[in-house]
N, C-alpha and C. Protein backbone atom coordinates (compact mmCIF):
# COMPACT_ATOMS: atom_id res chain seq x y z
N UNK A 1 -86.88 68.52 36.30
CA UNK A 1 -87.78 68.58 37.42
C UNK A 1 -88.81 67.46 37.37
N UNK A 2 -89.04 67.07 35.99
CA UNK A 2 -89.81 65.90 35.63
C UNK A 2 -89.73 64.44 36.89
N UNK A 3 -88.09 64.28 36.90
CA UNK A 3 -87.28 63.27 37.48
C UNK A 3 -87.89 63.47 38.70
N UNK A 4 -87.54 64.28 39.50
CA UNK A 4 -87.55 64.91 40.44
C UNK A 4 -88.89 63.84 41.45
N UNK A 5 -90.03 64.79 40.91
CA UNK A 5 -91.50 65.02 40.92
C UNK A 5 -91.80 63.58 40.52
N UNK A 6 -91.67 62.88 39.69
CA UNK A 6 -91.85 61.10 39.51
C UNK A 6 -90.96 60.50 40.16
N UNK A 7 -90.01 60.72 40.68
CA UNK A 7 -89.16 59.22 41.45
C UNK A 7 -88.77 60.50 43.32
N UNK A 8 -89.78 61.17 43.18
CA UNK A 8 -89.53 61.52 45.04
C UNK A 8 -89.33 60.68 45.83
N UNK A 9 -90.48 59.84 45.68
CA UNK A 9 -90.48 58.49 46.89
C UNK A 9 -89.21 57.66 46.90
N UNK A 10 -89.03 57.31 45.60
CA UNK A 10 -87.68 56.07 45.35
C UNK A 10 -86.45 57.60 46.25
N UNK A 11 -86.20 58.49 46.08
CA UNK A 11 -85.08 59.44 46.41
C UNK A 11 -85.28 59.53 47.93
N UNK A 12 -86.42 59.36 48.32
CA UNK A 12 -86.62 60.14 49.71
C UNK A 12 -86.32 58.38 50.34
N UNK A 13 -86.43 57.18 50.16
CA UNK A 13 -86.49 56.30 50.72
C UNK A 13 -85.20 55.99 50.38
N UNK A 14 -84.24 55.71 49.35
CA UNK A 14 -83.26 55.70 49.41
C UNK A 14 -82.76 56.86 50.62
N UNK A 15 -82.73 57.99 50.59
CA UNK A 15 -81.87 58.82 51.35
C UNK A 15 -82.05 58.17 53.19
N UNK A 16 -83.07 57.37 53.31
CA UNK A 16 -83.54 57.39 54.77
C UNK A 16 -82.59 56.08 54.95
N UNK A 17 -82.90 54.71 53.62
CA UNK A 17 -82.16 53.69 54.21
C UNK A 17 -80.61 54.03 54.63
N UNK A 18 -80.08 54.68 53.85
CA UNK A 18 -78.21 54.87 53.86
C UNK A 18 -78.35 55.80 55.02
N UNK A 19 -79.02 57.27 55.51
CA UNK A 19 -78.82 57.80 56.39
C UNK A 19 -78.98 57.15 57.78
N UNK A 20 -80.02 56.89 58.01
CA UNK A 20 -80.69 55.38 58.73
C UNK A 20 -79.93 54.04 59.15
N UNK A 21 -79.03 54.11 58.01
CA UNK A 21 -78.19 53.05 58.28
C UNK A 21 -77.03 53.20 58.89
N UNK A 22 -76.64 54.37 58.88
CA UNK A 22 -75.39 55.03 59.90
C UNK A 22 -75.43 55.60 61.09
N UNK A 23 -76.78 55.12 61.64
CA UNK A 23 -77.35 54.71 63.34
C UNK A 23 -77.03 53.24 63.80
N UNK A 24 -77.10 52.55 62.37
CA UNK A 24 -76.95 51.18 63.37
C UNK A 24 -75.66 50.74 63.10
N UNK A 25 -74.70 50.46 64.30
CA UNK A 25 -73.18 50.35 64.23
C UNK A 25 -72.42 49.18 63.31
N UNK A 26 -73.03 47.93 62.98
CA UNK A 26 -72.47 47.14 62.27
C UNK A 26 -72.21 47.94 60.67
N UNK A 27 -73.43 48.58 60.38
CA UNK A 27 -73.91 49.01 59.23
C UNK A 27 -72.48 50.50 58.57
N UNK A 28 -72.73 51.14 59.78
CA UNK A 28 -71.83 52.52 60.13
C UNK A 28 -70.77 52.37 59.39
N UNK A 29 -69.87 50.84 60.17
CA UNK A 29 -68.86 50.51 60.14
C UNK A 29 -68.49 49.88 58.52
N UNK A 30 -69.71 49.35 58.06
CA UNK A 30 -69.84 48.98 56.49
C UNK A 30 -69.71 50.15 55.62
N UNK A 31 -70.15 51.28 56.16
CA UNK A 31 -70.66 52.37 54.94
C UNK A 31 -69.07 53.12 55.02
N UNK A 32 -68.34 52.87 56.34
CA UNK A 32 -67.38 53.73 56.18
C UNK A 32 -65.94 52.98 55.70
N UNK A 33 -66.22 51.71 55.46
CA UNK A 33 -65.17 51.01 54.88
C UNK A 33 -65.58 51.14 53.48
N UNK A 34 -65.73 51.49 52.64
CA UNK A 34 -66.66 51.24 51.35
C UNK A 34 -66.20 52.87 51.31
N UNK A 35 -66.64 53.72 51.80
CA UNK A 35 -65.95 55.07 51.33
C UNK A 35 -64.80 55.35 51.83
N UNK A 36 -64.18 54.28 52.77
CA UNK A 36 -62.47 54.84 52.20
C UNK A 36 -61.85 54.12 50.92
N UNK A 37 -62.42 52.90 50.70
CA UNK A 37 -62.22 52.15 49.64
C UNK A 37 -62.56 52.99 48.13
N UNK A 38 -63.29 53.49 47.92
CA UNK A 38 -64.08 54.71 46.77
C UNK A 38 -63.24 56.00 46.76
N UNK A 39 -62.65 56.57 48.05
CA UNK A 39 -61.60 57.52 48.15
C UNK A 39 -60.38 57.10 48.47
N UNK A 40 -59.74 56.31 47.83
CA UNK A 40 -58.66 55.71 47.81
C UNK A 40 -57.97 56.67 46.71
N UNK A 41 -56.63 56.92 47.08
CA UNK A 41 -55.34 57.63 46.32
C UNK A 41 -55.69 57.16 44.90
N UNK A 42 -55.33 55.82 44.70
CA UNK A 42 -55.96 54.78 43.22
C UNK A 42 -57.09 55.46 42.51
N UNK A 43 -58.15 54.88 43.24
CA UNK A 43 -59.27 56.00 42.83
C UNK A 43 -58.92 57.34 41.97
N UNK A 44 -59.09 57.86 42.80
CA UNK A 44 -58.71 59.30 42.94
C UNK A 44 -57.84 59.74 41.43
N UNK A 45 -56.96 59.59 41.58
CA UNK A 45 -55.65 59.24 40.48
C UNK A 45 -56.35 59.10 38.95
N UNK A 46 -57.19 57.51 38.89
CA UNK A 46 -57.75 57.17 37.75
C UNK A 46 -59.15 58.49 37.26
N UNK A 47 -59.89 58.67 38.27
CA UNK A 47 -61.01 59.42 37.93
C UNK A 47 -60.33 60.83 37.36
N UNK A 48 -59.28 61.53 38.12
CA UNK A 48 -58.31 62.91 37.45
C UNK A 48 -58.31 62.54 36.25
N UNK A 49 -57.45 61.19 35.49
CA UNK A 49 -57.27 61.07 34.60
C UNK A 49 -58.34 61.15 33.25
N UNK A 50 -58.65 60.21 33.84
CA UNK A 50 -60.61 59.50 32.71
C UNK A 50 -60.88 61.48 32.31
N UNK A 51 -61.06 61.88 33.60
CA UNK A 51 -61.32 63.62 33.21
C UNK A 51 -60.27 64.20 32.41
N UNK A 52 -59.17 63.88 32.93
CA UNK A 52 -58.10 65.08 31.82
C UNK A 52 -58.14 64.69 30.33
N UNK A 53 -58.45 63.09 30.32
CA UNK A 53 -58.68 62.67 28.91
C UNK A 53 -59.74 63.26 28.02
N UNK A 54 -61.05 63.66 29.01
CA UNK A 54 -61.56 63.76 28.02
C UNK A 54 -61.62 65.57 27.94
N UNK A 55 -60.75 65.82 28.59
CA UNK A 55 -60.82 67.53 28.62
C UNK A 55 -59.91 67.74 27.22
N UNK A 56 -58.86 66.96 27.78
CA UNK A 56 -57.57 66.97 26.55
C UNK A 56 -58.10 66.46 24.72
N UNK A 57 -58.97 65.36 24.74
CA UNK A 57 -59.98 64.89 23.86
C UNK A 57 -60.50 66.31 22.98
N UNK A 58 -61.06 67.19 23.59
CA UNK A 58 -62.10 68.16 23.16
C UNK A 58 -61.29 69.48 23.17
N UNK A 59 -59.97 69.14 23.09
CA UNK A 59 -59.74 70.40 22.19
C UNK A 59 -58.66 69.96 20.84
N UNK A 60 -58.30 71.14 20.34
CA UNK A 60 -57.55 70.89 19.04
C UNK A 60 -56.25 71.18 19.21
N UNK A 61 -55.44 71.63 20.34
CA UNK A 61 -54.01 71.98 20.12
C UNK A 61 -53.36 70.50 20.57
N UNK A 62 -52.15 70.60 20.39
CA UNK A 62 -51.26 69.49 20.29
C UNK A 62 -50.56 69.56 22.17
N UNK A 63 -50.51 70.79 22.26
CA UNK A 63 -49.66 70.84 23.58
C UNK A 63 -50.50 70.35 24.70
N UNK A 64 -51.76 70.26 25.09
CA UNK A 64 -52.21 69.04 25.81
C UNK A 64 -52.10 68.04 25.80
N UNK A 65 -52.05 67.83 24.42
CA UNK A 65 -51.80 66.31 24.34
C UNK A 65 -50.53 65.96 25.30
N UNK A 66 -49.20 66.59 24.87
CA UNK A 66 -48.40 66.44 25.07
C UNK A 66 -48.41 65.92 26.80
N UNK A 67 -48.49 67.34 27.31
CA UNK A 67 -49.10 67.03 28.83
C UNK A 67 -49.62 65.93 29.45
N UNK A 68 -50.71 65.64 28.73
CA UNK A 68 -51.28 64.87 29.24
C UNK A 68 -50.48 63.22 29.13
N UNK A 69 -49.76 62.84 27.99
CA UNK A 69 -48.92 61.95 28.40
C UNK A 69 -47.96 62.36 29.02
N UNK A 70 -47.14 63.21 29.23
CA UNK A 70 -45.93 63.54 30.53
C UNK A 70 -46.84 63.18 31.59
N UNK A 71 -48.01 63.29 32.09
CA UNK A 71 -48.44 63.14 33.40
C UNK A 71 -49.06 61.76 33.31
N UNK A 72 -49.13 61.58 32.69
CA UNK A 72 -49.94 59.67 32.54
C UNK A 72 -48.49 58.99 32.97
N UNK A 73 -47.39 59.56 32.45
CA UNK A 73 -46.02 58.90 32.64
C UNK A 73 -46.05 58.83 34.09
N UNK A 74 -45.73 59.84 34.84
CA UNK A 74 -45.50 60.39 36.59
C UNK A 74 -46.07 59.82 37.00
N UNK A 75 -47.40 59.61 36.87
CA UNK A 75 -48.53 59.15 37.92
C UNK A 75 -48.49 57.57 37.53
């Protein structure tokens, strides 16, 4: 809450430029190429992974492991 309560202003002015900025149409058209680019299949795909790694990482049986390269293979 520390965060919070010391950087309001920086949060509240960030939130106005990006919201703010999807009134003005050149801008719109910027913010929404940039998040299909960020939600791209690719994307998407790598971030599952980075996660299953480190899910698979933090435990001790062998049969995740396993898994987890059969599906590194597929994908």
């Amino acid at each position: 809450m520390d965060f919070l309560a010391d950087k309001w202003q920086w949060i509240v002015g960030t939130l106005v430029v990006v919201f703010g900025g999807l009134w003005v149409p050149g801008l719109r058209t910027l913010v929404m190429i940039a998040l299909k680019t960020l939600v791209s299949e690719a994307v998407l795909k790598r971030i599952f992974l980075e996660i299953a790694g480190k899910l698979v990482k933090s435990t001790k049986t062998q049969i995740d492991d396993i898994w987890l390269e059969e599906l590194k293979k597929r994908l």
